[in-house]
N, C-alpha and C. Protein backbone atom coordinates (compact mmCIF):
# COMPACT_ATOMS: atom_id res chain seq x y z
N UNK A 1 -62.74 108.38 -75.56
CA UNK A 1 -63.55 109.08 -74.57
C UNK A 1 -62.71 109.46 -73.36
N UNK A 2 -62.30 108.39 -72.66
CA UNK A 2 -60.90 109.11 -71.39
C UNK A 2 -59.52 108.75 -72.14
N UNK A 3 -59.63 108.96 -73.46
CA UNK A 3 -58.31 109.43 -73.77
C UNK A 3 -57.71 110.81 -73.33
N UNK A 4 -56.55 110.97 -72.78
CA UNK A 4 -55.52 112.05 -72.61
C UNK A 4 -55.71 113.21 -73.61
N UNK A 5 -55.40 113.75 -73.33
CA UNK A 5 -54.95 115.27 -74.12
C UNK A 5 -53.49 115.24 -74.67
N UNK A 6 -52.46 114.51 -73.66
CA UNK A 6 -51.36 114.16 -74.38
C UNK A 6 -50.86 113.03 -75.01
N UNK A 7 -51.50 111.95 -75.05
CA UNK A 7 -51.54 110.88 -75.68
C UNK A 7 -52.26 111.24 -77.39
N UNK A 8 -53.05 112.42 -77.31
CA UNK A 8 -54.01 112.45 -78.61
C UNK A 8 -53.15 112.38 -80.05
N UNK A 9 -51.90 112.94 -79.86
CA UNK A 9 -51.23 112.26 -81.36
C UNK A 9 -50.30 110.69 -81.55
N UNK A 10 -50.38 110.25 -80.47
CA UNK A 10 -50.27 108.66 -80.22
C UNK A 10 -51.47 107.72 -81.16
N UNK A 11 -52.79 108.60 -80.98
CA UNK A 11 -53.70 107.54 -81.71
C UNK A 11 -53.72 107.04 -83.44
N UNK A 12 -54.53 106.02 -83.21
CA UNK A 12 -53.99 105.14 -84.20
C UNK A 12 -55.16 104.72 -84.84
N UNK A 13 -56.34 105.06 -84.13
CA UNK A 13 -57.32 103.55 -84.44
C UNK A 13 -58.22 104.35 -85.83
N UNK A 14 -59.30 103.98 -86.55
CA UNK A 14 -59.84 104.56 -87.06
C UNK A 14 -61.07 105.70 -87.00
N UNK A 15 -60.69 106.13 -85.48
CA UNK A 15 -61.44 107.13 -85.34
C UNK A 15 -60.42 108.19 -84.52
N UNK A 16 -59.04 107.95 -84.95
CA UNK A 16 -57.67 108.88 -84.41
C UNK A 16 -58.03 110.19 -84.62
N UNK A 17 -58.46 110.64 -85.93
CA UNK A 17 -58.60 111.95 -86.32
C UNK A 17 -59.94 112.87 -85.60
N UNK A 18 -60.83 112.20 -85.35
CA UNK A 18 -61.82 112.80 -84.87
C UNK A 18 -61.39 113.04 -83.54
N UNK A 19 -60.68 112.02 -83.39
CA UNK A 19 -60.90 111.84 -81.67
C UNK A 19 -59.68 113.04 -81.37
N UNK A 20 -58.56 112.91 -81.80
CA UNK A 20 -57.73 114.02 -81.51
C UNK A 20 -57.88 115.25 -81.95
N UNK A 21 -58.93 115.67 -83.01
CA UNK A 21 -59.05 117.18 -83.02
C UNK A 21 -60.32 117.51 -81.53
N UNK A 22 -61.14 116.56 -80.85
CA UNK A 22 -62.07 116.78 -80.30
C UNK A 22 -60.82 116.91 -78.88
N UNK A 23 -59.73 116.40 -78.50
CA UNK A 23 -58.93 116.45 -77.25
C UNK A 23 -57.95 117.59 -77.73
N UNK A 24 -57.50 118.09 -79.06
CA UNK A 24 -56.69 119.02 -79.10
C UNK A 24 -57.60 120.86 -79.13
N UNK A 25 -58.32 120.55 -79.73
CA UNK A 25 -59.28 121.67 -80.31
C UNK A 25 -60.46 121.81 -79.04
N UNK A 26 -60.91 120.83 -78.33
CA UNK A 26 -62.02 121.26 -77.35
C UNK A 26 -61.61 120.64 -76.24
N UNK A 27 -61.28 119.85 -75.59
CA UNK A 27 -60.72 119.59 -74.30
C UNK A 27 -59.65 120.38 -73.93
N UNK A 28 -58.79 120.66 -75.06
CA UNK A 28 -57.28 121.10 -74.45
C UNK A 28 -57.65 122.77 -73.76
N UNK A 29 -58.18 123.37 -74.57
CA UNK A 29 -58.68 125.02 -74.43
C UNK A 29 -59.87 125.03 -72.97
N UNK A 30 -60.33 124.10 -73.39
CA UNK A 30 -61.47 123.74 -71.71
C UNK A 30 -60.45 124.01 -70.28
N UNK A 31 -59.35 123.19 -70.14
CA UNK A 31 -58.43 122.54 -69.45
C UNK A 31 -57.79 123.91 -69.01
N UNK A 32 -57.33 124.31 -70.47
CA UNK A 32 -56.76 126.04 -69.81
C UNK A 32 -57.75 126.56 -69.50
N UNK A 33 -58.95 127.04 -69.98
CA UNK A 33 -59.94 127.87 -69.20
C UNK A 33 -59.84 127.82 -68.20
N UNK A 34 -60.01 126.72 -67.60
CA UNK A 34 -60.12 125.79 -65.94
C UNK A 34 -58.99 126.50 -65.41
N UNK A 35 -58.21 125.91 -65.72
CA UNK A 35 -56.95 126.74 -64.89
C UNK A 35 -56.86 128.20 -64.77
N UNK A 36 -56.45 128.34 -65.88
CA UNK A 36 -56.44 130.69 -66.11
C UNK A 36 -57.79 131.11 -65.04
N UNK A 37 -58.88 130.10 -64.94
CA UNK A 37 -60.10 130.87 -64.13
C UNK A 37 -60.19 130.99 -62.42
N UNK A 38 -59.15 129.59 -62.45
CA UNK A 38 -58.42 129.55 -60.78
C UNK A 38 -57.88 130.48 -60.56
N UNK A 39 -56.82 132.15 -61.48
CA UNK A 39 -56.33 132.80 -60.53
C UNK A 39 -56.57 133.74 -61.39
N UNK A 40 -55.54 134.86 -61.07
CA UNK A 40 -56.19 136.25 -62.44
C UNK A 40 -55.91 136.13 -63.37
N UNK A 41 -56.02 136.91 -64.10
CA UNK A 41 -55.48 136.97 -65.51
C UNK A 41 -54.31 137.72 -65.62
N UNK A 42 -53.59 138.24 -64.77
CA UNK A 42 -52.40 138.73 -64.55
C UNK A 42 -51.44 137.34 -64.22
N UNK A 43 -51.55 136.79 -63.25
CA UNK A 43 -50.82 135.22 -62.95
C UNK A 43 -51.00 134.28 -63.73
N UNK A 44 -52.07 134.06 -64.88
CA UNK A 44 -52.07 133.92 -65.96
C UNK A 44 -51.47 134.05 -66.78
N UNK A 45 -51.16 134.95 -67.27
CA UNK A 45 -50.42 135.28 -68.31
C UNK A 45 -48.90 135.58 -68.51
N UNK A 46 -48.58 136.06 -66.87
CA UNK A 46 -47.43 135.56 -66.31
C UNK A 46 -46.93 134.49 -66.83
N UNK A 47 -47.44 133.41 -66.16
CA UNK A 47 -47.25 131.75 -66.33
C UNK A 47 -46.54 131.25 -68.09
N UNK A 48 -47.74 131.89 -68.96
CA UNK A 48 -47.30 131.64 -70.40
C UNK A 48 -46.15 132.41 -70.83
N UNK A 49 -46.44 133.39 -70.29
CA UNK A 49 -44.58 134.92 -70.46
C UNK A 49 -43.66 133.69 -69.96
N UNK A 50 -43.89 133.09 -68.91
CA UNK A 50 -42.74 132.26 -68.29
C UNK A 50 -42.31 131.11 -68.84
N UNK A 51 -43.64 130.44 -70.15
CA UNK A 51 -43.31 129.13 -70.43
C UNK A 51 -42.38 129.60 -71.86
N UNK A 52 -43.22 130.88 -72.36
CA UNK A 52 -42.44 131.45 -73.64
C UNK A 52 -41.05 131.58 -72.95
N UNK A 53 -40.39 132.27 -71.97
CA UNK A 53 -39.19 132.27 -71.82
C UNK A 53 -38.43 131.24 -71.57
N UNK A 54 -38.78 130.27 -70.44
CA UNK A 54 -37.85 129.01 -70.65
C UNK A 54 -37.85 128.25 -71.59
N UNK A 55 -38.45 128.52 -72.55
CA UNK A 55 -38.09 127.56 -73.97
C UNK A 55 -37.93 128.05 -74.97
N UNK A 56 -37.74 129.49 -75.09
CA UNK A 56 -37.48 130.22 -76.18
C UNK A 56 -38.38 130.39 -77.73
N UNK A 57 -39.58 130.20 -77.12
CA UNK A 57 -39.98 130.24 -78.33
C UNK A 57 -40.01 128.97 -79.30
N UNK A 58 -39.06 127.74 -78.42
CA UNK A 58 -39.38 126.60 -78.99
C UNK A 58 -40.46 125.30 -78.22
N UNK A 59 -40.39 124.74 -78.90
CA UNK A 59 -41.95 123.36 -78.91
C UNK A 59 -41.55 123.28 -77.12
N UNK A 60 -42.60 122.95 -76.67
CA UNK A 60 -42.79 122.84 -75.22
C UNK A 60 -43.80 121.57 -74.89
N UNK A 61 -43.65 121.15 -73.88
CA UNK A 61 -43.93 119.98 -73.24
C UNK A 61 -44.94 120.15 -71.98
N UNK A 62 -45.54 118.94 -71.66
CA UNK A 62 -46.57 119.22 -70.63
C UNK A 62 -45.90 119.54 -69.61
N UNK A 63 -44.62 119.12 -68.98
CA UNK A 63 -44.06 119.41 -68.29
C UNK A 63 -43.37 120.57 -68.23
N UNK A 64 -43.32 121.05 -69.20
CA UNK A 64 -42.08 122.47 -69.39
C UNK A 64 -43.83 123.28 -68.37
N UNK A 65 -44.72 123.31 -69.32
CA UNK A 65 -45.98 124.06 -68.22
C UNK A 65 -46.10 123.89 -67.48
N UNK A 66 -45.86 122.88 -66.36
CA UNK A 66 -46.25 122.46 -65.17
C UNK A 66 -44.80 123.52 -64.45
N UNK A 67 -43.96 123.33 -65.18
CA UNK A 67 -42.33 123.68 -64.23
C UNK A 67 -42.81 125.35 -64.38
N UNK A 68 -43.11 126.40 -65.64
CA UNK A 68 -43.76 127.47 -65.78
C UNK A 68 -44.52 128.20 -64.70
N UNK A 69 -45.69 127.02 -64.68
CA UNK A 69 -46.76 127.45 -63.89
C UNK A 69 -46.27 127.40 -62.28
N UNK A 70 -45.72 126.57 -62.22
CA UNK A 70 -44.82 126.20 -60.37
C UNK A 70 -43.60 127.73 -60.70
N UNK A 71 -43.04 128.18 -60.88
CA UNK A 71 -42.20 129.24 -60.80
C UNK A 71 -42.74 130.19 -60.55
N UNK A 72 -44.08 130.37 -61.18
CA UNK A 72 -44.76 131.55 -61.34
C UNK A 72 -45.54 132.23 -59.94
N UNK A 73 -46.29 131.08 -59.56
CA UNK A 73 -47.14 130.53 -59.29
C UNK A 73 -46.37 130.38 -57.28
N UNK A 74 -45.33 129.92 -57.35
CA UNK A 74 -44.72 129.01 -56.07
C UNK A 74 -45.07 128.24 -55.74
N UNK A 75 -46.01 127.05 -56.24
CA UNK A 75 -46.51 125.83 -55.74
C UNK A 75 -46.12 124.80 -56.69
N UNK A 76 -45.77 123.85 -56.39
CA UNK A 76 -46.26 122.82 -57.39
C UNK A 76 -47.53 122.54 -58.24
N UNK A 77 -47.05 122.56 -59.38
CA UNK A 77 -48.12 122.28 -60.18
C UNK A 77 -47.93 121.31 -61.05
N UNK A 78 -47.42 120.25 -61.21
CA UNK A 78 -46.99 118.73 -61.30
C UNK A 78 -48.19 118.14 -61.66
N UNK A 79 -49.15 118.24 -60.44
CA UNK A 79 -50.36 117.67 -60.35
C UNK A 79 -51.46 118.40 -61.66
N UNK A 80 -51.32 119.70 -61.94
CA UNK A 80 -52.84 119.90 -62.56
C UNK A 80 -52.27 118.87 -64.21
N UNK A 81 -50.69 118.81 -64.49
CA UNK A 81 -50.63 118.05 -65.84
C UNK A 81 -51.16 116.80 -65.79
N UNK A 82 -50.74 116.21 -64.50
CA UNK A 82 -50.65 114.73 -64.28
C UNK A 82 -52.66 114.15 -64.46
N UNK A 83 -53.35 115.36 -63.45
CA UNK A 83 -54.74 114.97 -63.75
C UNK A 83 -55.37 114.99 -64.88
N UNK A 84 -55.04 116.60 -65.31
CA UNK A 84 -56.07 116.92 -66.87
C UNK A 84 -55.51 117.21 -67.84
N UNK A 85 -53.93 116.99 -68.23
CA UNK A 85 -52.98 116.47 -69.26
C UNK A 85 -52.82 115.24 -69.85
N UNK A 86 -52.25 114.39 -68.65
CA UNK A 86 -51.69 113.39 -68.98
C UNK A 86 -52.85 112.37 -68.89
N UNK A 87 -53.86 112.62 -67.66
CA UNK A 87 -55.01 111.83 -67.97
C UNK A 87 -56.20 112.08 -68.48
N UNK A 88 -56.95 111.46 -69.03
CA UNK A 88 -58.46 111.49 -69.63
C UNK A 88 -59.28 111.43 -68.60
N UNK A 89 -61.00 111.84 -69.00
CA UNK A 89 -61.87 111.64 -68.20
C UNK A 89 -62.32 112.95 -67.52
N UNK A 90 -63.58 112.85 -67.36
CA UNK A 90 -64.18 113.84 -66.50
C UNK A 90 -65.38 113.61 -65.62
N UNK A 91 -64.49 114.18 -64.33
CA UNK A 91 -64.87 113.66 -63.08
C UNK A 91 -66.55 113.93 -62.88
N UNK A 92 -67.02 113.02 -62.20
CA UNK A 92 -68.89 113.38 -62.11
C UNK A 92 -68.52 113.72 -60.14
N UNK A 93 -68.92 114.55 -59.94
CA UNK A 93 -68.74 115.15 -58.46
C UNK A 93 -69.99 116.18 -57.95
N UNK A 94 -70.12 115.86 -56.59
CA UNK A 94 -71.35 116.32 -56.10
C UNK A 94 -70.49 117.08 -55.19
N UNK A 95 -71.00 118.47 -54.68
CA UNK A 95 -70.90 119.70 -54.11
C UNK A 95 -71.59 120.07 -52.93
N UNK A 96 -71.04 120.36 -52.12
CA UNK A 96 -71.85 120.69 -50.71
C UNK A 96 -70.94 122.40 -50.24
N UNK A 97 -71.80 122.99 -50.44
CA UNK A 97 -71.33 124.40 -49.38
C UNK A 97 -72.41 125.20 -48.84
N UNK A 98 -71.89 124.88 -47.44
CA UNK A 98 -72.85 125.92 -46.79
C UNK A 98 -71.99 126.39 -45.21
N UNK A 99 -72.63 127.55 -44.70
CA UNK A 99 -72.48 128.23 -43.54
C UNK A 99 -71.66 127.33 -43.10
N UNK A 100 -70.66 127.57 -41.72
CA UNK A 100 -70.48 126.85 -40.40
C UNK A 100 -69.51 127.59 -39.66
N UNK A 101 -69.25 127.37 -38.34
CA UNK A 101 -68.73 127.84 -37.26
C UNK A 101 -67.59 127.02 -37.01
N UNK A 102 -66.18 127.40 -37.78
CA UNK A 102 -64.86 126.89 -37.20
C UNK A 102 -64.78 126.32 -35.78
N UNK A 103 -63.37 125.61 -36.11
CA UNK A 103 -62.79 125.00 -35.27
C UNK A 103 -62.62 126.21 -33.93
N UNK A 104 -62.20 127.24 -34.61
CA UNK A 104 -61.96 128.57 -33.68
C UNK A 104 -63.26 129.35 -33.34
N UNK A 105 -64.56 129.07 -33.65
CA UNK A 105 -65.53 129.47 -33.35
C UNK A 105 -65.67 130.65 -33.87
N UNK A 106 -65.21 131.12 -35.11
CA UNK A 106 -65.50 132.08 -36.10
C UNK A 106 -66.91 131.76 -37.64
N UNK A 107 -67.22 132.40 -38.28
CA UNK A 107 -67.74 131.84 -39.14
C UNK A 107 -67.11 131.56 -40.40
N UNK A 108 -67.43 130.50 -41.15
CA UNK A 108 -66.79 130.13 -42.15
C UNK A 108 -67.84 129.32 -43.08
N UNK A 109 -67.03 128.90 -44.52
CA UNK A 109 -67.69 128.42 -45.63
C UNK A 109 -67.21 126.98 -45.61
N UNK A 110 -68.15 125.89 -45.26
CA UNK A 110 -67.68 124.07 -45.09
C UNK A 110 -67.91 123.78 -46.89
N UNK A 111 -66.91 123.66 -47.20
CA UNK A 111 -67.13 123.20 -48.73
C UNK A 111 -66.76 121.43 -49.00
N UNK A 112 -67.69 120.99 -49.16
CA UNK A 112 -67.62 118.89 -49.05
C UNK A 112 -67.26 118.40 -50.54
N UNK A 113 -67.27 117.61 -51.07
CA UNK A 113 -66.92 116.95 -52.07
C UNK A 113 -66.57 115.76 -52.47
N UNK A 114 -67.71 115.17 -53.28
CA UNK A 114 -67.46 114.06 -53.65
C UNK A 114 -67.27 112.73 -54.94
N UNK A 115 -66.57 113.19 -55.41
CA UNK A 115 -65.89 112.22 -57.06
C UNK A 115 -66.72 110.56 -56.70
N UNK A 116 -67.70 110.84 -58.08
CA UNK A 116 -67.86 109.30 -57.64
C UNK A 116 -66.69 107.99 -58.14
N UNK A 117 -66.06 108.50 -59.36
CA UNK A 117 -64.72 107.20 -59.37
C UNK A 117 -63.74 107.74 -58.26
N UNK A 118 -63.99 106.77 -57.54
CA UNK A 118 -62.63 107.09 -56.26
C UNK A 118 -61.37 106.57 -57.02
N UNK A 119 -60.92 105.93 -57.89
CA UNK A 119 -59.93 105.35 -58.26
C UNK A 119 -59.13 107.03 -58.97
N UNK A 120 -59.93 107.28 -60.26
CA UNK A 120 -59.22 108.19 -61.24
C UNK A 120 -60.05 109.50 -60.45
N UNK A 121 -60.06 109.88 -59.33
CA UNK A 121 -60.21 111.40 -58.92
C UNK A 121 -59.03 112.38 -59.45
N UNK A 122 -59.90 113.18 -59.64
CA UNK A 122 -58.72 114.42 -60.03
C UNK A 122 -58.93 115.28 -59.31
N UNK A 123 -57.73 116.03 -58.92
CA UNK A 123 -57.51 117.34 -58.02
C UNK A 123 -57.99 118.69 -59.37
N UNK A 124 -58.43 119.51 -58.22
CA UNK A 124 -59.11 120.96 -59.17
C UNK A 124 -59.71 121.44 -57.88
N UNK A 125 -59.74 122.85 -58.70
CA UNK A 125 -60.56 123.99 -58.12
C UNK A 125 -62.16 124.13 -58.13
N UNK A 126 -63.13 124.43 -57.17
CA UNK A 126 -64.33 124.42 -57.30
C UNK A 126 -64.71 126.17 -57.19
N UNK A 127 -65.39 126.69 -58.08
CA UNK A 127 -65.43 128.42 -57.76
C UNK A 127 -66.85 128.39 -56.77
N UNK A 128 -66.65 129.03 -55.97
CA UNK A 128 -67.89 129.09 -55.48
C UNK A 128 -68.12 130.52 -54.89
N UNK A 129 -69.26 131.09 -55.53
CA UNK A 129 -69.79 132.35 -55.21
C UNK A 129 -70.75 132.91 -54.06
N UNK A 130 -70.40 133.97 -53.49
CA UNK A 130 -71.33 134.21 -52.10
C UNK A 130 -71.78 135.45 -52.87
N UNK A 131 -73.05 135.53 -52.29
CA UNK A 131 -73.81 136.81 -52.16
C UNK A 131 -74.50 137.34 -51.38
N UNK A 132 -73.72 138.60 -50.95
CA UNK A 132 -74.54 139.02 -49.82
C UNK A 132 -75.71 139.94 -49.77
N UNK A 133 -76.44 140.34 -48.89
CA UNK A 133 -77.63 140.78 -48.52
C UNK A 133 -77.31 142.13 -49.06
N UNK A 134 -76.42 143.21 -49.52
CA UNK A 134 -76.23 144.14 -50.07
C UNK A 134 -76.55 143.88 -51.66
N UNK A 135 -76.07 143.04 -52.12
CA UNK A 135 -75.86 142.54 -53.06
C UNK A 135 -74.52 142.32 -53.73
N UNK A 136 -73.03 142.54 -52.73
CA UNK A 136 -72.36 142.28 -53.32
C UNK A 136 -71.72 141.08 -53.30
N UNK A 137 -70.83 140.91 -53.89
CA UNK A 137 -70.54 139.07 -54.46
C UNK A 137 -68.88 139.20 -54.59
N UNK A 138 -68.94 137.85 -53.75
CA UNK A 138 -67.38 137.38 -53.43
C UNK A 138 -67.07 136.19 -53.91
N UNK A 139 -66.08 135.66 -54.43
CA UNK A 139 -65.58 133.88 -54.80
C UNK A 139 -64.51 133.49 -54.13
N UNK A 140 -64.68 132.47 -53.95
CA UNK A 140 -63.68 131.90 -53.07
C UNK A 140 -63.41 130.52 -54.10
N UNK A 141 -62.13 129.83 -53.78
CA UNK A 141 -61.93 128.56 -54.44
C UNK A 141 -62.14 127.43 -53.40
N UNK A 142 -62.65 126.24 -53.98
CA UNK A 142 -62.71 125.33 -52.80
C UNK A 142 -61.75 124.02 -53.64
N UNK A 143 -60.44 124.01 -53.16
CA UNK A 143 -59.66 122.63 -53.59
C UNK A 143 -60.33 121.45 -53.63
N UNK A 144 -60.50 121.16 -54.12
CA UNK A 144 -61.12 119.52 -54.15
C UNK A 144 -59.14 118.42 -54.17
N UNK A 145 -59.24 117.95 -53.40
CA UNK A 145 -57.80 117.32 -52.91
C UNK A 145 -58.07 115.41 -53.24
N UNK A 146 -58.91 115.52 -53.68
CA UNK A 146 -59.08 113.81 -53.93
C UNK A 146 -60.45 113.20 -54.08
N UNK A 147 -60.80 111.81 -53.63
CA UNK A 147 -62.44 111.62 -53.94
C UNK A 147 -63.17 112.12 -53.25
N UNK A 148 -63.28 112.09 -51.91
CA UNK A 148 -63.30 113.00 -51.10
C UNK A 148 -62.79 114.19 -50.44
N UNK A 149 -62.92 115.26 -50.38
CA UNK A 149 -62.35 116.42 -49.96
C UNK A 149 -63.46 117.63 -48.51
N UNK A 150 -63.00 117.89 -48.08
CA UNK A 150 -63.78 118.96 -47.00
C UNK A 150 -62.44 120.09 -47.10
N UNK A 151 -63.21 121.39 -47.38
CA UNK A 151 -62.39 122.81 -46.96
C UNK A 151 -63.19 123.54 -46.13
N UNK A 152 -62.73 123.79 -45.09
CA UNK A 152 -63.40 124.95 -44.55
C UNK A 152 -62.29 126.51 -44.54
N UNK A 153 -63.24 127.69 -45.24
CA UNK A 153 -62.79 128.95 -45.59
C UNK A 153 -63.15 129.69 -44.64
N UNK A 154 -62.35 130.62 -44.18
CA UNK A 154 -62.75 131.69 -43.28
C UNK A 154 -64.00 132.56 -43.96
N UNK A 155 -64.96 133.61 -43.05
CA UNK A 155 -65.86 134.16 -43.78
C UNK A 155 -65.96 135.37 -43.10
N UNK A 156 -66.55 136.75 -43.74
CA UNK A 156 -66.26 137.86 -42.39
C UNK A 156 -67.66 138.31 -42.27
N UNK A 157 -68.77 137.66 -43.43
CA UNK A 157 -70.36 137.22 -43.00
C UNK A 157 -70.87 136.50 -43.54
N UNK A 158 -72.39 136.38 -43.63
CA UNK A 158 -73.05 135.65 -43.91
C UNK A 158 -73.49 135.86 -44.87
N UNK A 159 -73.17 135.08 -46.09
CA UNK A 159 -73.86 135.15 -47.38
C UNK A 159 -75.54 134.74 -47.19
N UNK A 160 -76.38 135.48 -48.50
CA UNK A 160 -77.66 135.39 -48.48
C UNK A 160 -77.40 134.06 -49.56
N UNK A 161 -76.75 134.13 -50.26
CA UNK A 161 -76.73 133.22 -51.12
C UNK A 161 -75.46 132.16 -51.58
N UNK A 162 -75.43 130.86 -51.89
CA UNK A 162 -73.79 130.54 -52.17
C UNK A 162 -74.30 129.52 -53.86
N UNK A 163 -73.31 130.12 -54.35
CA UNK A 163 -73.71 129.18 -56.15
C UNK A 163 -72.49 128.57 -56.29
N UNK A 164 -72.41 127.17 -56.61
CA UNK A 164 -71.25 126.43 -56.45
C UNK A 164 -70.84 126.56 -58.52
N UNK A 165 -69.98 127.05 -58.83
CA UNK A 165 -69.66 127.06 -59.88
C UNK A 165 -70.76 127.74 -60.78
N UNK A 166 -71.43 128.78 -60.89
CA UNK A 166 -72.32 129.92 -61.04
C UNK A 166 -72.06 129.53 -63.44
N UNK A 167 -71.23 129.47 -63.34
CA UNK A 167 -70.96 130.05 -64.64
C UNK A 167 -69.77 128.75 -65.16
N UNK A 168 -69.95 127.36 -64.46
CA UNK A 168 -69.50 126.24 -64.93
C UNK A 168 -68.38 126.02 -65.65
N UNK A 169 -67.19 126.43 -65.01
CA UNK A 169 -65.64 127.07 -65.28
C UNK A 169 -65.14 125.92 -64.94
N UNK A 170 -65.92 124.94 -64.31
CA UNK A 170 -64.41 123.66 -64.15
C UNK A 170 -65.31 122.27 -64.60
N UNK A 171 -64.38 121.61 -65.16
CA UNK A 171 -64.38 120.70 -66.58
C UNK A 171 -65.25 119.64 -65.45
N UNK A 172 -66.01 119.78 -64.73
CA UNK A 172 -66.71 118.25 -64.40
C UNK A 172 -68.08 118.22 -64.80
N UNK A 173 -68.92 117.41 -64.07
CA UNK A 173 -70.17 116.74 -64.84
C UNK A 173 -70.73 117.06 -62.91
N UNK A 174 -71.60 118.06 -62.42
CA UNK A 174 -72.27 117.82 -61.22
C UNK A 174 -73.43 117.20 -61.13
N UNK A 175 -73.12 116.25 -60.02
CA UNK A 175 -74.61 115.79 -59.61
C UNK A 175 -75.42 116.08 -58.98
């Protein structure tokens, strides 16, 4: 159940086979969704052009993707293997976004967050959608940085509406 994604051909026990086509075949493809849905599909696909080139076309490692995706990308990305690669589990997290008035007294989007295992929190992206009184519709990402997390996003109005993950693109369980 919080077995890894990269541990899954390590297993041994008598339910190895089930259990690793269910972490290779449906967790692993989840995991990329999650990610590819954090940026475009142009920086996307980048990323894999980049993992195909530093390894030529040969067997690749969780890490060879992480080093891929950080080149591509310019950030470290160390962390998305270390959470939803190398570890199992999926986080149960409750969501808070609404309106507020910056530090600078502008308006902005307060996005809260809270993992109830504080121990095994995982870092990820939260999509969260505005809609405005026209009807058009903007997303913004809200980092979730640990068990707890607060982002506040700049805003240039007031959404009529905000849907925290509209179309359920990142691998958790909300409460």
């Amino acid at each position: 159940k919080d077995t890894s994604i990269e541990a899954a051909n390590r297993l041994r026990d008598a339910n190895a086979g089930a259990i690793r086509r269910c972490l290779l075949y449906n967790r692993g493809p989840l995991v990329l969704h999650m990610f590819r849905n954090w940026m475009s599909d142009k920086a996307y696909f980048a990323v894999i052009q980049q993992l195909i080139k530093n390894n030529e076309y040969g067997p690749v490692t969780s890490d060879d993707f992480a080093k891929a995706a950080s080149q591509v990308l310019n950030t470290n990305l160390q962390w998305f293997v270390d959470d939803w690669i190398r570890t199992g589990g999926t986080p149960e997290i409750s969501v808070e976004a609404t309106t507020t008035t910056s530090s600078d007294g502008k308006l902005a989007l307060l996005c809260k967050t809270t993992q109830a295992d504080v121990k095994n929190a995982k870092r990820l992206y939260i999509p969260i959608v505005l809609t405005y009184s026209d009807g058009r519709k903007e997303a913004k990402m809200c980092f979730v940085s640990g068990a707890t997390s607060s982002q506040t996003i700049p805003l240039v109005a007031t959404p009529a509406k905000i849907e925290v993950d509209p179309e359920k693109t990142a691998l958790v369980k909300y409460k």
